[in-house]
Structures are given as C-alpha cells and as structure tokens.
PDB file of N, CA and C in Angstrom:
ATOM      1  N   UNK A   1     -27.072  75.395   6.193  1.00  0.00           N
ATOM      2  CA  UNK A   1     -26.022  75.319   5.185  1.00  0.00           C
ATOM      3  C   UNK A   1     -24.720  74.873   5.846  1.00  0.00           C
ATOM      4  N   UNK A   2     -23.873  74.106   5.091  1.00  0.00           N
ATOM      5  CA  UNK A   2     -22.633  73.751   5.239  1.00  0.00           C
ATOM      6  C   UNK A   2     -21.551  73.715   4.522  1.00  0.00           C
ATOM      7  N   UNK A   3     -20.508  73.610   4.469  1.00  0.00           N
ATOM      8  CA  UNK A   3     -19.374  73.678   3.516  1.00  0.00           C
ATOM      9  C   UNK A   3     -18.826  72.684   3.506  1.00  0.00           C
ATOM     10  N   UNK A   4     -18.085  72.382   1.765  1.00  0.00           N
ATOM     11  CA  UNK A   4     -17.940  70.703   2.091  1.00  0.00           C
ATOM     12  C   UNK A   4     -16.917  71.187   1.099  1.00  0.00           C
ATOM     13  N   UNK A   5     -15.164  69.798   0.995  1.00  0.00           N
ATOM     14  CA  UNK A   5     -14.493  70.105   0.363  1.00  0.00           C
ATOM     15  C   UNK A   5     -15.256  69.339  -0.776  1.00  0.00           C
ATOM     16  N   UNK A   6     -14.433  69.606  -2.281  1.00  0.00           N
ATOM     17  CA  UNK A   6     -14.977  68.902  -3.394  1.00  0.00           C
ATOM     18  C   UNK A   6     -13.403  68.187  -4.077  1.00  0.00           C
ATOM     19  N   UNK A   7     -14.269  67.410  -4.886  1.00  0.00           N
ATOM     20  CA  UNK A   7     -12.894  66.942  -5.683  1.00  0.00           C
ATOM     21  C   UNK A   7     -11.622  67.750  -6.155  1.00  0.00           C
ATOM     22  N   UNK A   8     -11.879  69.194  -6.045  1.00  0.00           N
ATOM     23  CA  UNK A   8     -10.416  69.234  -6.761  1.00  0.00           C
ATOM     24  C   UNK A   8      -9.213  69.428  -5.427  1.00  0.00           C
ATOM     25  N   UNK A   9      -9.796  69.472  -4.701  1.00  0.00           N
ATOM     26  CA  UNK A   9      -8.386  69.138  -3.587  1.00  0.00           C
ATOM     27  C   UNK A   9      -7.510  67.787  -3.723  1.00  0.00           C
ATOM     28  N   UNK A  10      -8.359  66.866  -4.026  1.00  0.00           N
ATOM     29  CA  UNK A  10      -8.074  65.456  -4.196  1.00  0.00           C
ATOM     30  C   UNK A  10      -6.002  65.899  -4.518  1.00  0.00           C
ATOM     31  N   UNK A  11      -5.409  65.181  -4.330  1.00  0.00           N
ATOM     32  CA  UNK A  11      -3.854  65.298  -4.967  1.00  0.00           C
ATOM     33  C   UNK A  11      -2.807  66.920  -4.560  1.00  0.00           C
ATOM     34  N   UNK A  12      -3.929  67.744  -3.896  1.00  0.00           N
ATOM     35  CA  UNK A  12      -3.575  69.255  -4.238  1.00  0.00           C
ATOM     36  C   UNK A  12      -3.351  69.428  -2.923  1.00  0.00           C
ATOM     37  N   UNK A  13      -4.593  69.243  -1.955  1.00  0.00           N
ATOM     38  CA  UNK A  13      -4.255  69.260  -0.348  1.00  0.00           C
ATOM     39  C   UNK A  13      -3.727  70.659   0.035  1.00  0.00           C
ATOM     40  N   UNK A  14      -4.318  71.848  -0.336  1.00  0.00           N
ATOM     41  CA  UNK A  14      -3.461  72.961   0.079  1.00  0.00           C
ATOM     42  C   UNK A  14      -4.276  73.110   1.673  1.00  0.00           C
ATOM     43  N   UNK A  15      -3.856  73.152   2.908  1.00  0.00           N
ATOM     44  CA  UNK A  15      -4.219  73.816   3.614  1.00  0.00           C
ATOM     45  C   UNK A  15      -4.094  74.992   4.507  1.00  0.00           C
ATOM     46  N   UNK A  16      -4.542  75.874   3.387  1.00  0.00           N
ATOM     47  CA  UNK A  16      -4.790  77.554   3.792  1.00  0.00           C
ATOM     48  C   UNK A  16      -5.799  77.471   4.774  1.00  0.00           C
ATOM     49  N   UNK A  17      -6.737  76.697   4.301  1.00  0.00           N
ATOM     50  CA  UNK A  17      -8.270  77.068   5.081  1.00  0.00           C
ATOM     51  C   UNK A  17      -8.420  76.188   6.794  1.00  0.00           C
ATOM     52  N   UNK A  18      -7.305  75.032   6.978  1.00  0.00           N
ATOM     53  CA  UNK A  18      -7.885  74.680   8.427  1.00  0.00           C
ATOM     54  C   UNK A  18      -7.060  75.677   9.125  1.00  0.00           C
ATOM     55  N   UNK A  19      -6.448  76.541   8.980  1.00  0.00           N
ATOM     56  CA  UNK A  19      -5.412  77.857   9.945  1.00  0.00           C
ATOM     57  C   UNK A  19      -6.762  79.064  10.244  1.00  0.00           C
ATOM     58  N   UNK A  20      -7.426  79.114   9.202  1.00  0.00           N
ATOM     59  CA  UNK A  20      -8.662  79.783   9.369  1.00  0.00           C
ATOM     60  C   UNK A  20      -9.995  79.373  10.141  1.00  0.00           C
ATOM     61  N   UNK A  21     -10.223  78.055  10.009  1.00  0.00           N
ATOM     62  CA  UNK A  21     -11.329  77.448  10.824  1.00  0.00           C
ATOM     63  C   UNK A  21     -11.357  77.760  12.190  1.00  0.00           C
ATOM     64  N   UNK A  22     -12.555  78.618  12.507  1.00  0.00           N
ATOM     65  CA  UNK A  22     -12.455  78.497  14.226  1.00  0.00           C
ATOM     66  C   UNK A  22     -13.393  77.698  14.921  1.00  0.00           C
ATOM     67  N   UNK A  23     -13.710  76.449  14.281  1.00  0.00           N
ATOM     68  CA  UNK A  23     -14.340  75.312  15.025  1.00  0.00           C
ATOM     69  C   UNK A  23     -13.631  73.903  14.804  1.00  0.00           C
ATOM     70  N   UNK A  24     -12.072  74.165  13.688  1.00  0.00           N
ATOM     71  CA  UNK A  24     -11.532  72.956  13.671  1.00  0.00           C
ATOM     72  C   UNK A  24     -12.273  71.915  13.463  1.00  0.00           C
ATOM     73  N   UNK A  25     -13.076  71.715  12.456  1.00  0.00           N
ATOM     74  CA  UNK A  25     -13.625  70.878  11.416  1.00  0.00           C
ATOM     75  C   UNK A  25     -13.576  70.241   9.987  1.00  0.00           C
ATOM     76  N   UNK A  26     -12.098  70.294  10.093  1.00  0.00           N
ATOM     77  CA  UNK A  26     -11.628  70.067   9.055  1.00  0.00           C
ATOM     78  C   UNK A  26     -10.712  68.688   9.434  1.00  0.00           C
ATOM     79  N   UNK A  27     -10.768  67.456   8.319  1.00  0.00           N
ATOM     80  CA  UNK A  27     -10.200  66.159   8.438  1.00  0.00           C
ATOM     81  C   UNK A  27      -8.977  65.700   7.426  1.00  0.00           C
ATOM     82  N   UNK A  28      -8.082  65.486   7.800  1.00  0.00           N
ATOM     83  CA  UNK A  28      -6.991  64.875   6.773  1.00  0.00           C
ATOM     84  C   UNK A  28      -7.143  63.655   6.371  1.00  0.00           C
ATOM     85  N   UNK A  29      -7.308  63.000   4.969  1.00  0.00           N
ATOM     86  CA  UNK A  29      -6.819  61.697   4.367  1.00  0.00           C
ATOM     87  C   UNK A  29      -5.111  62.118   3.825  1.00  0.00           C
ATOM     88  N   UNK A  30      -5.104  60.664   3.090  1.00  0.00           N
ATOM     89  CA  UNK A  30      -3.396  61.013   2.382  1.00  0.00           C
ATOM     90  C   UNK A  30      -3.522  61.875   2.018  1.00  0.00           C
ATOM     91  N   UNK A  31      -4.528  61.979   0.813  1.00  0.00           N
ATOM     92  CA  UNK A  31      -4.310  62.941  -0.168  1.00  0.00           C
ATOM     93  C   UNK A  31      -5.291  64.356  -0.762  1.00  0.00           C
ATOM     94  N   UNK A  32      -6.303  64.104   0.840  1.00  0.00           N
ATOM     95  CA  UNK A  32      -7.609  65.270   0.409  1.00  0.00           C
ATOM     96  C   UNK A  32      -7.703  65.779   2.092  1.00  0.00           C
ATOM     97  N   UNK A  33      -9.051  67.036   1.828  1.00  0.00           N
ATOM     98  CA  UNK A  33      -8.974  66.855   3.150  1.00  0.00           C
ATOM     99  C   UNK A  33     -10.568  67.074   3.172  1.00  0.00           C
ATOM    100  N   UNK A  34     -10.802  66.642   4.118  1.00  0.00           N
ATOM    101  CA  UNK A  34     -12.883  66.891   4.305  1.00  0.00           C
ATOM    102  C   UNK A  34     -13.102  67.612   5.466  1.00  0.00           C
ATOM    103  N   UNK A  35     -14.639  68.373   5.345  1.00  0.00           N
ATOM    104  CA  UNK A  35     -15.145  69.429   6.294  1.00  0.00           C
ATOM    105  C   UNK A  35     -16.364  68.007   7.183  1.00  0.00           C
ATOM    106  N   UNK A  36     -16.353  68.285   8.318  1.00  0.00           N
ATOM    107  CA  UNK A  36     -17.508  67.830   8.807  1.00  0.00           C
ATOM    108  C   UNK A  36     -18.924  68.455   9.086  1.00  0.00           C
ATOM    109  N   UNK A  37     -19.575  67.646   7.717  1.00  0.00           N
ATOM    110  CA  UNK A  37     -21.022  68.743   8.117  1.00  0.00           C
ATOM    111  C   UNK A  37     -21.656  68.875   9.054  1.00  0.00           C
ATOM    112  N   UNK A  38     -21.489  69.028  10.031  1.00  0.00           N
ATOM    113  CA  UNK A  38     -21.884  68.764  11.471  1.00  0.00           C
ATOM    114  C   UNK A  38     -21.447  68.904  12.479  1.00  0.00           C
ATOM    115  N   UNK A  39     -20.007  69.472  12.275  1.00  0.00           N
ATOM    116  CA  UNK A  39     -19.579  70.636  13.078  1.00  0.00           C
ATOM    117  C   UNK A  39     -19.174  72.066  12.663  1.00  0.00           C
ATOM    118  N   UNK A  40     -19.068  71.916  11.255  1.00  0.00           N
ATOM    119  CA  UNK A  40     -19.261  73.708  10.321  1.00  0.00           C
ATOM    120  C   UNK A  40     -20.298  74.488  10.799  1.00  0.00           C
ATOM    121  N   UNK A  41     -19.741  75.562  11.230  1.00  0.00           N
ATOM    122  CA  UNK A  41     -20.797  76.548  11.645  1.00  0.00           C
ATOM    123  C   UNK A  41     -21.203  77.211  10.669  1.00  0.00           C
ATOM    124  N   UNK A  42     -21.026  77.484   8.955  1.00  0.00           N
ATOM    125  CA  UNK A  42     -21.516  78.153   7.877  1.00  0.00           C
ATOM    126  C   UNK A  42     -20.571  79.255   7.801  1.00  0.00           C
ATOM    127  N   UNK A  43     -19.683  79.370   8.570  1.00  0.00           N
ATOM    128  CA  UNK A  43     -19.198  81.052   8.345  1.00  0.00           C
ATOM    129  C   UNK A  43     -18.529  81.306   7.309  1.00  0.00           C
ATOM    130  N   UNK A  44     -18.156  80.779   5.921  1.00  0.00           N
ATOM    131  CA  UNK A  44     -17.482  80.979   4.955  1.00  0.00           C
ATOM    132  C   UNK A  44     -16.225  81.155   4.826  1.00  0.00           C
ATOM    133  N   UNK A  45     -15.422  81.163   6.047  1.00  0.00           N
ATOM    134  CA  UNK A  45     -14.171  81.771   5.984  1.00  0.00           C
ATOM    135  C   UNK A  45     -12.976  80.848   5.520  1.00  0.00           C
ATOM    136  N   UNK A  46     -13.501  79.813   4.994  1.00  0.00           N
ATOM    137  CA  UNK A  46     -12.047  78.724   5.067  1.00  0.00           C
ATOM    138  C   UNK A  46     -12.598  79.099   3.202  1.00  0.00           C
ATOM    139  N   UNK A  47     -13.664  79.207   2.359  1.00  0.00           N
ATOM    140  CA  UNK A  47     -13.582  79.170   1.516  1.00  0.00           C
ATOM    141  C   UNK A  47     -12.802  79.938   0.550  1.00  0.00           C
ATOM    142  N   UNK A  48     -12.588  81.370   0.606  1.00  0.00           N
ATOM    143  CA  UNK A  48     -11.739  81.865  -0.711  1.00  0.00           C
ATOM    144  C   UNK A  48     -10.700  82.027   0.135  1.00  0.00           C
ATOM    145  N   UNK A  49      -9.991  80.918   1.088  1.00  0.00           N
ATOM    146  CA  UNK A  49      -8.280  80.704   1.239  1.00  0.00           C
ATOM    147  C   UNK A  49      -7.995  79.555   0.483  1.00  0.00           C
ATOM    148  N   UNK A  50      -9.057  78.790  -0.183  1.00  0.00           N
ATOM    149  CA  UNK A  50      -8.039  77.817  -0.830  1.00  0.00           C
ATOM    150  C   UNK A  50      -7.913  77.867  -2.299  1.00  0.00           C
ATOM    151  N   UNK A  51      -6.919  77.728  -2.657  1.00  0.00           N
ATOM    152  CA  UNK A  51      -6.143  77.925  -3.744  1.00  0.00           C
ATOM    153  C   UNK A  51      -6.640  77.396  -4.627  1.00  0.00           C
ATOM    154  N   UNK A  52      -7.086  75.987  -4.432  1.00  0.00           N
ATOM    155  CA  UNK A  52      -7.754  75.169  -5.341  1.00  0.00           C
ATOM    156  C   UNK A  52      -9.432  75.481  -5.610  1.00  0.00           C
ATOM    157  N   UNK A  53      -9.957  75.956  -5.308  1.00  0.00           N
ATOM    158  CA  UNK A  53     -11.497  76.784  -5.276  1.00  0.00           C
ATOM    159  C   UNK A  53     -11.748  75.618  -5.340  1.00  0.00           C
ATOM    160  N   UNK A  54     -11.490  74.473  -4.011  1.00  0.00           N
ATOM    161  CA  UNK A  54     -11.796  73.319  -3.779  1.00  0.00           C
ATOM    162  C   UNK A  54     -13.257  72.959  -2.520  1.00  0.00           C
ATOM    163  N   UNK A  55     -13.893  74.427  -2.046  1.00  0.00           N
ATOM    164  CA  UNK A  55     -14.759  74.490  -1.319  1.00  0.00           C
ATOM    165  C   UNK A  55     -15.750  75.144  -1.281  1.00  0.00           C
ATOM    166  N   UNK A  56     -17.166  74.680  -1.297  1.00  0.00           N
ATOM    167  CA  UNK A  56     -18.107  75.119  -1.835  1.00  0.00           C
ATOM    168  C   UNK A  56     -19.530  74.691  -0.731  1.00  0.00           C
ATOM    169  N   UNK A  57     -20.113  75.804  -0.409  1.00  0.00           N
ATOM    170  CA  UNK A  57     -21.822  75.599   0.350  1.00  0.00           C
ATOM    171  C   UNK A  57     -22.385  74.589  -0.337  1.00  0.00           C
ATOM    172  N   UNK A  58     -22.927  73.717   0.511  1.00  0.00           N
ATOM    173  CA  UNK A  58     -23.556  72.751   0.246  1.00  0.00           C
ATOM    174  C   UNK A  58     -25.421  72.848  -0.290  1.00  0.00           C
ATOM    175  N   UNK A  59     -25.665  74.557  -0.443  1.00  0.00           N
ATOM    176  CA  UNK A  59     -26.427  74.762  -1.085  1.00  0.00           C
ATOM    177  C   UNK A  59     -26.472  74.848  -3.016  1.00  0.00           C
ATOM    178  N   UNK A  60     -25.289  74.904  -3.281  1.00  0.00           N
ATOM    179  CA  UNK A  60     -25.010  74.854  -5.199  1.00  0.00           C
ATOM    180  C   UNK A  60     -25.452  73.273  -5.347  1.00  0.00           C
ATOM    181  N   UNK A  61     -25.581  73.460  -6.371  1.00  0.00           N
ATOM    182  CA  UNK A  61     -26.255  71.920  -7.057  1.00  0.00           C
ATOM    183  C   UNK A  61     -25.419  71.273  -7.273  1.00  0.00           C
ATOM    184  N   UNK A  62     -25.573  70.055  -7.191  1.00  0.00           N
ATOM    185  CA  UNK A  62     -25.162  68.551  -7.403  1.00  0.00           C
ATOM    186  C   UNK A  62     -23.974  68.320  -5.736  1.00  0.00           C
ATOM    187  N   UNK A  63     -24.300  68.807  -4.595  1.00  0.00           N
ATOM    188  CA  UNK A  63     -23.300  68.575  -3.340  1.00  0.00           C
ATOM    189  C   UNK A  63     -23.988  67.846  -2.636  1.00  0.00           C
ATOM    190  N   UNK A  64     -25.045  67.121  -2.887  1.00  0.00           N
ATOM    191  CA  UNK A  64     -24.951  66.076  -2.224  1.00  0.00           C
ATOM    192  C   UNK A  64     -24.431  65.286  -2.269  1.00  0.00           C
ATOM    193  N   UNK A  65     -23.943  64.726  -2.923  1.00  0.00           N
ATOM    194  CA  UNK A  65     -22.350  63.491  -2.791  1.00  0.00           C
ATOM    195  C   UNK A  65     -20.968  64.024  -1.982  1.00  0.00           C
ATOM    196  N   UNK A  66     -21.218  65.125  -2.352  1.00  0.00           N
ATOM    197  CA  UNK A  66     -20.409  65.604  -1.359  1.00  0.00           C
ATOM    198  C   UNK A  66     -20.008  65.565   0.066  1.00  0.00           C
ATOM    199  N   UNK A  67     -21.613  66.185   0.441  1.00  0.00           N
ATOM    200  CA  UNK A  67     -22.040  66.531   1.761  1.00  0.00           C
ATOM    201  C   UNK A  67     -21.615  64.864   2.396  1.00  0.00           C
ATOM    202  N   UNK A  68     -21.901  64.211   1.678  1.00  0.00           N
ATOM    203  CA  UNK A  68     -22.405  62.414   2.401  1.00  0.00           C
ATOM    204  C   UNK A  68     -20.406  62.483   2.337  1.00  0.00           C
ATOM    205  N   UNK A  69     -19.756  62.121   1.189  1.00  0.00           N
ATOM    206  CA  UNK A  69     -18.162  62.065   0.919  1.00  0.00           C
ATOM    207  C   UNK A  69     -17.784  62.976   2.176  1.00  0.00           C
ATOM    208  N   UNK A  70     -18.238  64.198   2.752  1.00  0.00           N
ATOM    209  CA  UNK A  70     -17.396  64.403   3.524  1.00  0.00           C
ATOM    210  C   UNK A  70     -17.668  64.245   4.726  1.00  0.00           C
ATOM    211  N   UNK A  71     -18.621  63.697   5.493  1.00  0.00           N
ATOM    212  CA  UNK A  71     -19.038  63.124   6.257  1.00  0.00           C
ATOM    213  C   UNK A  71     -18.465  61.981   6.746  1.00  0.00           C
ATOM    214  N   UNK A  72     -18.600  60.815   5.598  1.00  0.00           N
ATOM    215  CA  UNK A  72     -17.933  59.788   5.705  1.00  0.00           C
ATOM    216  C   UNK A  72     -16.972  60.006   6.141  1.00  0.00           C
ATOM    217  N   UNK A  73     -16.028  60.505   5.384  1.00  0.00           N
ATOM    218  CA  UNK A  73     -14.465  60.222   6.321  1.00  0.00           C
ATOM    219  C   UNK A  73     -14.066  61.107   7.207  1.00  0.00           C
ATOM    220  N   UNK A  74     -14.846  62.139   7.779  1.00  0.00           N
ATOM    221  CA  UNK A  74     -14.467  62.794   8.736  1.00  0.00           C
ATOM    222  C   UNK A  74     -14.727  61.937  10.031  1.00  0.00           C
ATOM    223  N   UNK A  75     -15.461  60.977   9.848  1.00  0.00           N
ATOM    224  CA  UNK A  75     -15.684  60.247  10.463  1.00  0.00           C
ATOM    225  C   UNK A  75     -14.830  59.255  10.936  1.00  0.00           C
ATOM    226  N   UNK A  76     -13.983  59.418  10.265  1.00  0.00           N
ATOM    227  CA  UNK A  76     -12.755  58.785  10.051  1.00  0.00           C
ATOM    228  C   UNK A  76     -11.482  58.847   9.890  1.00  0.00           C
ATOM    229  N   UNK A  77     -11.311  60.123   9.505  1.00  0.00           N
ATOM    230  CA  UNK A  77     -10.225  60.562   9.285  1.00  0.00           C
ATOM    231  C   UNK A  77      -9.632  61.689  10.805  1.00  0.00           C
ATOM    232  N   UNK A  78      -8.089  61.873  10.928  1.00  0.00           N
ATOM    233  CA  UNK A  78      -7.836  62.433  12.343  1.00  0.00           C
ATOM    234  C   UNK A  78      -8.305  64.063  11.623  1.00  0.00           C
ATOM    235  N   UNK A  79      -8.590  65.214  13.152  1.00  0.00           N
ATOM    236  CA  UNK A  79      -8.671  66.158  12.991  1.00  0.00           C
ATOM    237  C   UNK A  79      -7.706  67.094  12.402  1.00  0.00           C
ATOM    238  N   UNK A  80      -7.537  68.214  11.364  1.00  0.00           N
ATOM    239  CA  UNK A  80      -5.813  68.922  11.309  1.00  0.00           C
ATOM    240  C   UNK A  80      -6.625  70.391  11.421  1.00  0.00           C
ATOM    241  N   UNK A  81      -5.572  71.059  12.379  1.00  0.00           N
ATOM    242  CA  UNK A  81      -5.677  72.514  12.759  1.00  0.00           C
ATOM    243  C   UNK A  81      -4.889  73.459  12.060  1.00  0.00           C
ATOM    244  N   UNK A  82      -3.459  72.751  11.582  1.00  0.00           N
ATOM    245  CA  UNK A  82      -2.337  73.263  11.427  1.00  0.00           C
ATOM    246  C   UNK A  82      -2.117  73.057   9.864  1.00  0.00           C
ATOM    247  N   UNK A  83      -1.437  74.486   9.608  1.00  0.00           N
ATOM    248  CA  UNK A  83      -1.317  73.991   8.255  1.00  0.00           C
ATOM    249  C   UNK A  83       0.213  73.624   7.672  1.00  0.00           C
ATOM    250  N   UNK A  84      -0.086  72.470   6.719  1.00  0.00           N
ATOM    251  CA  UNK A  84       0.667  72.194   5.785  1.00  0.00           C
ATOM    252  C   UNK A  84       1.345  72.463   4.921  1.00  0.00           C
ATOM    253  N   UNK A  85       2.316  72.027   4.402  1.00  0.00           N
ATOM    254  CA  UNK A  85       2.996  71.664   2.806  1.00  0.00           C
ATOM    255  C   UNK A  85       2.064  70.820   1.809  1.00  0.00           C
ATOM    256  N   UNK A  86       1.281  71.822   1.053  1.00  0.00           N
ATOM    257  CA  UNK A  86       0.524  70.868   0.089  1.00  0.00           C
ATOM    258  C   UNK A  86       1.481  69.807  -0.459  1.00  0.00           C
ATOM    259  N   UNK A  87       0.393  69.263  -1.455  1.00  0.00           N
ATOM    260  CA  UNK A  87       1.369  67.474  -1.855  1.00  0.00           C
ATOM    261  C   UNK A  87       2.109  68.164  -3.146  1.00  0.00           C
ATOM    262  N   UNK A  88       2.460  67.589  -3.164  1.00  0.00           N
ATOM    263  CA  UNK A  88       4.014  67.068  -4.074  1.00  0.00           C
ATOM    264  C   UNK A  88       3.777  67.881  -5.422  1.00  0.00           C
ATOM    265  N   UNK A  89       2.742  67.673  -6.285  1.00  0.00           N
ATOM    266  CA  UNK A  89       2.267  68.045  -7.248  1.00  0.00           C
ATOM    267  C   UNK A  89       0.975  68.644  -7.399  1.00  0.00           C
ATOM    268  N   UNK A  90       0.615  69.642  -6.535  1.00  0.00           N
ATOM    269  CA  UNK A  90      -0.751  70.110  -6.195  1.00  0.00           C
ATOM    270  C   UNK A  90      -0.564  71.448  -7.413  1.00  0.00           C
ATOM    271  N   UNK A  91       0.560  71.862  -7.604  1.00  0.00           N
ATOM    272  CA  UNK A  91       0.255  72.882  -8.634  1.00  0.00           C
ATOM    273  C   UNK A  91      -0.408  72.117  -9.691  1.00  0.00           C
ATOM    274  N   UNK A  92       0.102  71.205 -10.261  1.00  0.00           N
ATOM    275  CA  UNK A  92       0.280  70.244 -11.930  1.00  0.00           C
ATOM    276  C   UNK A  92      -1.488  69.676 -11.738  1.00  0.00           C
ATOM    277  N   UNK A  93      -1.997  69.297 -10.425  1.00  0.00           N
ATOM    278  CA  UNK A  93      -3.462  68.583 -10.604  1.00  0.00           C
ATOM    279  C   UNK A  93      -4.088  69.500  -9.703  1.00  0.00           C
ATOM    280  N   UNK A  94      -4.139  71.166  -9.901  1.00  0.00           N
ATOM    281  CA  UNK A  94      -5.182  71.415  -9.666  1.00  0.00           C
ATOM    282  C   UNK A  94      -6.251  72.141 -10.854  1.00  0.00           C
ATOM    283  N   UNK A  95      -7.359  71.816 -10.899  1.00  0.00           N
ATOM    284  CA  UNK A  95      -8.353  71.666 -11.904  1.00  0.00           C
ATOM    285  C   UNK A  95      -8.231  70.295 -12.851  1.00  0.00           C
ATOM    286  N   UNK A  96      -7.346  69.398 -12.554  1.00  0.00           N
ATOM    287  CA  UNK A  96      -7.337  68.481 -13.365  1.00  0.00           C
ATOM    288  C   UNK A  96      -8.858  67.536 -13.617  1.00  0.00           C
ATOM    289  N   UNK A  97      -9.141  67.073 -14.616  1.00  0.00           N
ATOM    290  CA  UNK A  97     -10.558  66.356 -13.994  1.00  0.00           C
ATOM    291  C   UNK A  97     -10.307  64.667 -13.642  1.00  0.00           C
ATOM    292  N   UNK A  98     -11.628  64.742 -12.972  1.00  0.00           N
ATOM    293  CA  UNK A  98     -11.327  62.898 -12.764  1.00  0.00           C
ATOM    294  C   UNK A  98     -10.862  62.713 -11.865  1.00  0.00           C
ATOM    295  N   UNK A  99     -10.383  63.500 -11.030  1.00  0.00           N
ATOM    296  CA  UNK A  99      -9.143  63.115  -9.752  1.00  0.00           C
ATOM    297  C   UNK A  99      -9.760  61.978  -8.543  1.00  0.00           C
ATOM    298  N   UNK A 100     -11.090  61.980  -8.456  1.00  0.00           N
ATOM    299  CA  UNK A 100     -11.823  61.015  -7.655  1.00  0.00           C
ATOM    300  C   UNK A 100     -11.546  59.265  -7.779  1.00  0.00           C
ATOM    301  N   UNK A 101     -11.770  59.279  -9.270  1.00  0.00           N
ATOM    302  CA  UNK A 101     -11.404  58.084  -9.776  1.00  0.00           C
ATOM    303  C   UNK A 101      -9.466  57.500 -10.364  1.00  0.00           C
ATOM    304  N   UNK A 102      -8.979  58.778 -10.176  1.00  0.00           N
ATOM    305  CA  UNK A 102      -7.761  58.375 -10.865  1.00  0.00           C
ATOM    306  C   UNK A 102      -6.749  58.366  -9.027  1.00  0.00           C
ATOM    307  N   UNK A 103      -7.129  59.551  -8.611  1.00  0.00           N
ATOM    308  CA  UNK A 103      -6.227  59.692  -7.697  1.00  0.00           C
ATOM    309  C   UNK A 103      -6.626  59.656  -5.934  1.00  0.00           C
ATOM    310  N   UNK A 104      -7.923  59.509  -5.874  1.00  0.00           N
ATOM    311  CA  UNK A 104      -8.472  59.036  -4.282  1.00  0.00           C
ATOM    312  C   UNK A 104      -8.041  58.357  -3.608  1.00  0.00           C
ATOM    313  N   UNK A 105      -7.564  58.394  -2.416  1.00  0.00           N
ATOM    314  CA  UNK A 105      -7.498  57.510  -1.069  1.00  0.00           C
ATOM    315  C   UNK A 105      -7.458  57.635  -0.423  1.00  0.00           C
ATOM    316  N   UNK A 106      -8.640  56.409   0.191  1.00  0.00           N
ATOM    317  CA  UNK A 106      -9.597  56.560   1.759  1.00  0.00           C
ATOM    318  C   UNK A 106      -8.256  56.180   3.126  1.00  0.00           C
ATOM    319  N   UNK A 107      -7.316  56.232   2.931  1.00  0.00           N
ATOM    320  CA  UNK A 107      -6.227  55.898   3.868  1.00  0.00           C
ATOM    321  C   UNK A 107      -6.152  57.586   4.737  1.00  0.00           C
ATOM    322  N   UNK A 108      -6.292  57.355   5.949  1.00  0.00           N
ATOM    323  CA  UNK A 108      -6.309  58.678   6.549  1.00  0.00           C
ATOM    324  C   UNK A 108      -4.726  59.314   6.598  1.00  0.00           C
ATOM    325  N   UNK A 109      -4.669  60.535   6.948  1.00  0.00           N
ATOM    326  CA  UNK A 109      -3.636  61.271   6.999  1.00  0.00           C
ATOM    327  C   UNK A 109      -3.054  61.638   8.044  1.00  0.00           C
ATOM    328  N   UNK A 110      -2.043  61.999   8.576  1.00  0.00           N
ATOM    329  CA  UNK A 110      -1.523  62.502   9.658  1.00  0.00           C
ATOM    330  C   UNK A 110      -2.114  62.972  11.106  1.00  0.00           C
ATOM    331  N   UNK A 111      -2.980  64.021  10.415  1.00  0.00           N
ATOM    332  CA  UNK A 111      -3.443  64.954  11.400  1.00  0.00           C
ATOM    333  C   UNK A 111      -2.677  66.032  11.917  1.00  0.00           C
ATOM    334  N   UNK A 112      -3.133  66.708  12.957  1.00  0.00           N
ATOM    335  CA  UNK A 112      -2.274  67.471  13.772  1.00  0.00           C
ATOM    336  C   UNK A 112      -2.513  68.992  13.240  1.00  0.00           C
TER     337      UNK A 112
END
C-alpha cells in the first residue's frame, strides 16, 4: 500500500503533511503537491494533517490514476520538506469539483 495525493489539493496546496513525513516523499508543482509511490513507507501519518482530506491509500477504489498522476511528477517535480503558505485561495477551492481540468499545472514548484 501507498498514499497518493488526489485532486482536491489541486489550487489548495496546504502543506501540513510534508512537516510530518519521515521519508520526505512528498513533491511540489505550482499548484499541487504529489507523494512518491515508491518511496512512501505506508505509515499514514501525513494523511489526517491535511486540511483538504486531499490524501488517500492507494487501496480505495478508483486510485489508480492517481497512483500513476503521482508518480509521474514526482518524477519531476523538486522534493519539499518544509512547510508552506498554502495558495492564495485554498480556502474558496477546497472541495471544489473539476479542479484537474479547470485548475492543473504540470510546471514544478519551488521545493525546499
């Protein structure tokens, strides 16, 4: 098992949960952030810190798009340990739907 972020971080970006990670597997884009399935050790602990109930075991149904989505750009995206100032309007779009298609981008993020 693994943990993977899901769409509703997309725009929201809170990071409570990479201050918690103790394998630092967690990746910044602009505006999301992704787990790497493949260096998550399963331990659950980054999940009920985020605000957005934006992270979920890759055992519930329908995470395989996920699992692959967060793969991809961790692959790509720099590592972040440290936490942030969510974005701008993360209160207003979190649970919003659609955010994949309205508000995604593969442009990486900071890091750090």
């Amino acid at each position: 098992m693994t943990y993977v972020v899901t769409e509703n971080c997309i725009e929201c970006k809170f990071t409570d949960c990479v201050e918690v990670c103790p394998v630092d597997c967690f990746y910044e884009g602009e505006n999301t952030l992704v787990i790497h399935p493949d260096e998550c050790i399963d331990c659950g602990v980054c999940e009920p810190e985020c605000p957005a109930d934006a992270i979920s075991p890759d055992t519930e149904p329908g995470m395989e798009q996920w699992v692959e989505f967060n793969r991809k750009f961790s692959e790509v995206w720099p590592v972040i340990v440290s936490q942030k100032e969510p974005m701008p309007n993360a209160d207003e779009r979190d649970g919003e739907p659609d955010k994949m298609n309205k508000y995604f981008s593969e442009k990486p993020g900071e890091g750090g």
